[in-house]
N, C-alpha and C. Protein backbone atom coordinates (compact mmCIF):
# COMPACT_ATOMS: atom_id res chain seq x y z
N UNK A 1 138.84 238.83 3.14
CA UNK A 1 137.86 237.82 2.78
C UNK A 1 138.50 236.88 1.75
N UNK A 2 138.31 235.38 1.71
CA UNK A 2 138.89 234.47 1.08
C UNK A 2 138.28 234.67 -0.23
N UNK A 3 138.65 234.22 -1.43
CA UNK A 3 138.19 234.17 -2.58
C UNK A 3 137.93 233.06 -3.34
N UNK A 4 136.98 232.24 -3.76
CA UNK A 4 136.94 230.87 -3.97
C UNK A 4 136.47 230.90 -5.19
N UNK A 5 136.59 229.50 -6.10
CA UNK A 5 136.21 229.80 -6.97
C UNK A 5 135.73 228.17 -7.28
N UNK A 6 134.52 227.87 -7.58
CA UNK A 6 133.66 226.49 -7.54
C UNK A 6 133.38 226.24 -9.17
N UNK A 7 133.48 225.55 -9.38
CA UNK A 7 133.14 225.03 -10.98
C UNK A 7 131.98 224.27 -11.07
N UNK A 8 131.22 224.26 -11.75
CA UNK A 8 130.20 223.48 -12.16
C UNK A 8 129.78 222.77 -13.30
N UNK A 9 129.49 221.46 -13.18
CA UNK A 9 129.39 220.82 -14.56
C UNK A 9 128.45 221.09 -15.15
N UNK A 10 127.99 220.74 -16.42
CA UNK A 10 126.72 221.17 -17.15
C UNK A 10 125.64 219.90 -16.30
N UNK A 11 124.63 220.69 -16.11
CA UNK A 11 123.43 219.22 -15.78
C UNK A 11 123.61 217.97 -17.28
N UNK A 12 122.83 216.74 -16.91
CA UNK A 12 122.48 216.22 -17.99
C UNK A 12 121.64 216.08 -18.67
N UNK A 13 121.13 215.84 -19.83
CA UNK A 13 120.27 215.85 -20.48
C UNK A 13 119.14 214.52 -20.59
N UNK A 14 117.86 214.44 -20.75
CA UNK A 14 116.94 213.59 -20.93
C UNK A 14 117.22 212.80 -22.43
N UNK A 15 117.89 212.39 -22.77
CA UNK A 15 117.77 211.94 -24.11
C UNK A 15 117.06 211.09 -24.89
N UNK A 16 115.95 210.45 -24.15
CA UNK A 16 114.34 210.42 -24.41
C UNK A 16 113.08 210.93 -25.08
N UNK A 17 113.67 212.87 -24.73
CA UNK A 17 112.89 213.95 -25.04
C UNK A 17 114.08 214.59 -25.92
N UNK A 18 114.45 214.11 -27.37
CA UNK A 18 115.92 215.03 -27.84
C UNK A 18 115.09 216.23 -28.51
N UNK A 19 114.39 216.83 -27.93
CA UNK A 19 114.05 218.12 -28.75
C UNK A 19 115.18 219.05 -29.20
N UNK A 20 116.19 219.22 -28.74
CA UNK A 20 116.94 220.03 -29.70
C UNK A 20 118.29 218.97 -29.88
N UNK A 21 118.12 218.18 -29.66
CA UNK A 21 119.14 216.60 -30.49
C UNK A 21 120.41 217.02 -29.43
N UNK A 22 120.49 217.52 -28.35
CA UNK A 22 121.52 217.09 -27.36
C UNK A 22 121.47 215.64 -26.82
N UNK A 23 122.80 215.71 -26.89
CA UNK A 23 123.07 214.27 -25.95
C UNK A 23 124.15 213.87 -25.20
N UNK A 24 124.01 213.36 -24.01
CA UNK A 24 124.42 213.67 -22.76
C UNK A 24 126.38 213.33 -23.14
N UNK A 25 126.10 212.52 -24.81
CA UNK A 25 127.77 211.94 -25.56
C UNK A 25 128.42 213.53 -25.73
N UNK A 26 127.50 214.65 -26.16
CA UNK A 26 128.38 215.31 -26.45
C UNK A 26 128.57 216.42 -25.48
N UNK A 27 128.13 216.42 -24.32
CA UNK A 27 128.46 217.14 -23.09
C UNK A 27 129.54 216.84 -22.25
N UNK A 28 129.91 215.36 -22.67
CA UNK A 28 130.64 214.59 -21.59
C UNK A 28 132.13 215.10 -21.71
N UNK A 29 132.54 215.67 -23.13
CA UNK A 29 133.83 216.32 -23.32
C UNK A 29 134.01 217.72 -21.95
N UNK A 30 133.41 217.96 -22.17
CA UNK A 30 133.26 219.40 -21.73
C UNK A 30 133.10 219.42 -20.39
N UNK A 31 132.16 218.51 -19.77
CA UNK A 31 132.29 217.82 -18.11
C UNK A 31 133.56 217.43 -17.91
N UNK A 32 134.09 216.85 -19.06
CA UNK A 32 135.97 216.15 -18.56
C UNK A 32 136.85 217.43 -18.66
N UNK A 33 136.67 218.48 -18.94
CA UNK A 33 137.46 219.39 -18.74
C UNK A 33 137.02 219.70 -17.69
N UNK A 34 135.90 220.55 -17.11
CA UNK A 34 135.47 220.94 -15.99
C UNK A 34 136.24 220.15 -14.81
N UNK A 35 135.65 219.05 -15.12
CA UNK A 35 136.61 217.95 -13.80
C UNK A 35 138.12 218.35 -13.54
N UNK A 36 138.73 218.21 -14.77
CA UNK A 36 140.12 218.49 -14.85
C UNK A 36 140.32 219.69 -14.11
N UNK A 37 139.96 220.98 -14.78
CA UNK A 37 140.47 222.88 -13.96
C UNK A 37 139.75 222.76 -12.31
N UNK A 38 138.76 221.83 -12.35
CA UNK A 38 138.34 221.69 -10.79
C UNK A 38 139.25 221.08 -9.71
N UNK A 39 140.65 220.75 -10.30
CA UNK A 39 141.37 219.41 -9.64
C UNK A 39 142.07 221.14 -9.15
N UNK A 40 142.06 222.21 -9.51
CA UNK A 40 142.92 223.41 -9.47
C UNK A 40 142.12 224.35 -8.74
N UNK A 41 141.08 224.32 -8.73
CA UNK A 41 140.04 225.52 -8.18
C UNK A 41 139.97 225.43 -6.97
N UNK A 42 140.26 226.48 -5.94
CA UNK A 42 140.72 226.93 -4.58
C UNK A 42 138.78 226.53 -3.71
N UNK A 43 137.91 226.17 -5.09
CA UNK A 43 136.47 225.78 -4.30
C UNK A 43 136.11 224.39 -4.57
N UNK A 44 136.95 224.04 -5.57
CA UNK A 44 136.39 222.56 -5.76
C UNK A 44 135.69 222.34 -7.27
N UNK A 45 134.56 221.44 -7.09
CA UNK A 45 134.13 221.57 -8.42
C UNK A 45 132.31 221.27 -7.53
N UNK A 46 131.52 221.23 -8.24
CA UNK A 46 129.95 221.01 -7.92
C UNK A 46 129.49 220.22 -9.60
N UNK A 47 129.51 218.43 -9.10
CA UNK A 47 129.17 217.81 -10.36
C UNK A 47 128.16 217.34 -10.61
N UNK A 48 127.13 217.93 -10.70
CA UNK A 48 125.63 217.83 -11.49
C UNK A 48 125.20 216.51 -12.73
N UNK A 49 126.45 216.76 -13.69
CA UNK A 49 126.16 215.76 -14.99
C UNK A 49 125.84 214.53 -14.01
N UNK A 50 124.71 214.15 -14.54
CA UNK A 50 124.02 213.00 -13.61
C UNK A 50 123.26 212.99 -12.68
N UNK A 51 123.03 214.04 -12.26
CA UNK A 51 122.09 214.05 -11.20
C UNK A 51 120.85 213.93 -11.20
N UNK A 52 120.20 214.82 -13.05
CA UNK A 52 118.63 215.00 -12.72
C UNK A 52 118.59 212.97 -13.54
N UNK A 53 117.10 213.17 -13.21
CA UNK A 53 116.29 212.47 -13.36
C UNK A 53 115.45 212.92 -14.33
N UNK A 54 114.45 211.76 -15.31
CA UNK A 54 113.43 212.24 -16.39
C UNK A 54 112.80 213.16 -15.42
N UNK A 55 111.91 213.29 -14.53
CA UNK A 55 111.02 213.96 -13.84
C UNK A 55 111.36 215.32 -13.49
N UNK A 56 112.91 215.51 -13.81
CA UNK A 56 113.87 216.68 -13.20
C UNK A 56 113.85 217.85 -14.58
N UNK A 57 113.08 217.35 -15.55
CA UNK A 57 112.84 217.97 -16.78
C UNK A 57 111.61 218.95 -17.37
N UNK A 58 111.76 219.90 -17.95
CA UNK A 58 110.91 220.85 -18.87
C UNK A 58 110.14 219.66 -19.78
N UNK A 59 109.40 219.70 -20.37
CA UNK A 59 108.61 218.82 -21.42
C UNK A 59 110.44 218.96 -22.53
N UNK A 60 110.93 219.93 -22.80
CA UNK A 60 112.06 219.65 -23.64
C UNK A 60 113.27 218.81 -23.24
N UNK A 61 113.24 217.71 -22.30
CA UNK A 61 114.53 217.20 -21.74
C UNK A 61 115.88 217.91 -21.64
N UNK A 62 115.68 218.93 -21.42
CA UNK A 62 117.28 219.91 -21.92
C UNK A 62 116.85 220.73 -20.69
N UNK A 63 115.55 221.51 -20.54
CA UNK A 63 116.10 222.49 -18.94
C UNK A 63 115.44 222.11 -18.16
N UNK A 64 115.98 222.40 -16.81
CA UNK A 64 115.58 221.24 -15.18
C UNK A 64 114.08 222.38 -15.18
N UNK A 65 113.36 221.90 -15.02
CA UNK A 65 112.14 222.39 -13.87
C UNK A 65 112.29 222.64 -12.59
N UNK A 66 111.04 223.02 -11.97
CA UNK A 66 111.60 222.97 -10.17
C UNK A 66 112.10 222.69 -9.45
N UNK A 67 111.61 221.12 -9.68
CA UNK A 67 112.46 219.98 -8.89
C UNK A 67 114.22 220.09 -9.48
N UNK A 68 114.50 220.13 -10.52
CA UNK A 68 115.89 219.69 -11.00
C UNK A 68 116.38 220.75 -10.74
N UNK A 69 116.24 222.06 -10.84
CA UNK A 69 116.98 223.09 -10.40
C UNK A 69 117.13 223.35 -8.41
N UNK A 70 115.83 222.82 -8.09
CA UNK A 70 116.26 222.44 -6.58
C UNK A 70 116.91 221.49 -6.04
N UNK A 71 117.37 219.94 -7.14
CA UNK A 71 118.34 219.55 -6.44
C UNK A 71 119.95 219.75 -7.23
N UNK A 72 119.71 220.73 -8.38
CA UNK A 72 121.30 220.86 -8.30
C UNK A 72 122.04 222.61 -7.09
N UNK A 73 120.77 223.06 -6.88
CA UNK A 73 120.94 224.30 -5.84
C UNK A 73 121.40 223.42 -4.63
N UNK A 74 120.76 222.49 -4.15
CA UNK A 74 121.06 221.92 -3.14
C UNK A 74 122.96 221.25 -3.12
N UNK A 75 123.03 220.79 -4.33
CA UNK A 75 124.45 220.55 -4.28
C UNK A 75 125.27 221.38 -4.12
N UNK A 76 124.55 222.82 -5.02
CA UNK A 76 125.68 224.13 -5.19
C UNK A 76 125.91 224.27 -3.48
N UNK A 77 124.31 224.54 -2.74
CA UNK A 77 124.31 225.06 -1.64
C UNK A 77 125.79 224.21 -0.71
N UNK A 78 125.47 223.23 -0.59
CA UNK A 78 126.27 222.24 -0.08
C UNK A 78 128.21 222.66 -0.45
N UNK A 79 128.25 223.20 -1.33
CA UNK A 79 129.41 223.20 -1.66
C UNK A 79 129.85 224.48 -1.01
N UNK A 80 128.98 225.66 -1.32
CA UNK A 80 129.33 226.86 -0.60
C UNK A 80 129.60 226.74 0.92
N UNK A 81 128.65 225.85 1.53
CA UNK A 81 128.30 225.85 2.95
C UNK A 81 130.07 225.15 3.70
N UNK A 82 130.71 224.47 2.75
CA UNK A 82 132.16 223.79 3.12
C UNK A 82 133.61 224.54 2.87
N UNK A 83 133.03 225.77 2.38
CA UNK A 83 133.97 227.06 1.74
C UNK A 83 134.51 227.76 3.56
């Protein structure tokens, strides 16, 4: 069986709602590494930062609700499905 290995970026943040004062400036380091070890990973990478939307949010702009966790599953899904 093959062994893969998929990286994922951090989602982004609502920075509208800064309840715990994240902001999407200081995630973006950390997405540029991800990108980078993904240029190496035998699965690719799965890049989220950017995807949700305000509506894709908890009342705290920081964790996805239903919707936002169903469309970054949908990307993950998508990525597995090309493995």
């Amino acid at each position: 069986m093959a062994r893969h290995l998929i990286l994922v970026t951090p989602p982004n943040v609502d920075e509208m709602r800064p309840t715990y004062g994240f902001a999407n400036s200081t995630l973006a380091p950390y997405v540029d590494v991800i990108r980078a070890l993904a240029k190496s990973a035998t699965g690719g990478r799965v890049d989220v930062f950017g995807l949700l939307e305000p509506a894709d949010f908890d009342r705290d702009g920081v964790h996805p609700n239903a919707l936002g966790h169903h469309k970054m599953f949908e990307q993950i899904a998508a990525a597995v499905d090309r493995l």
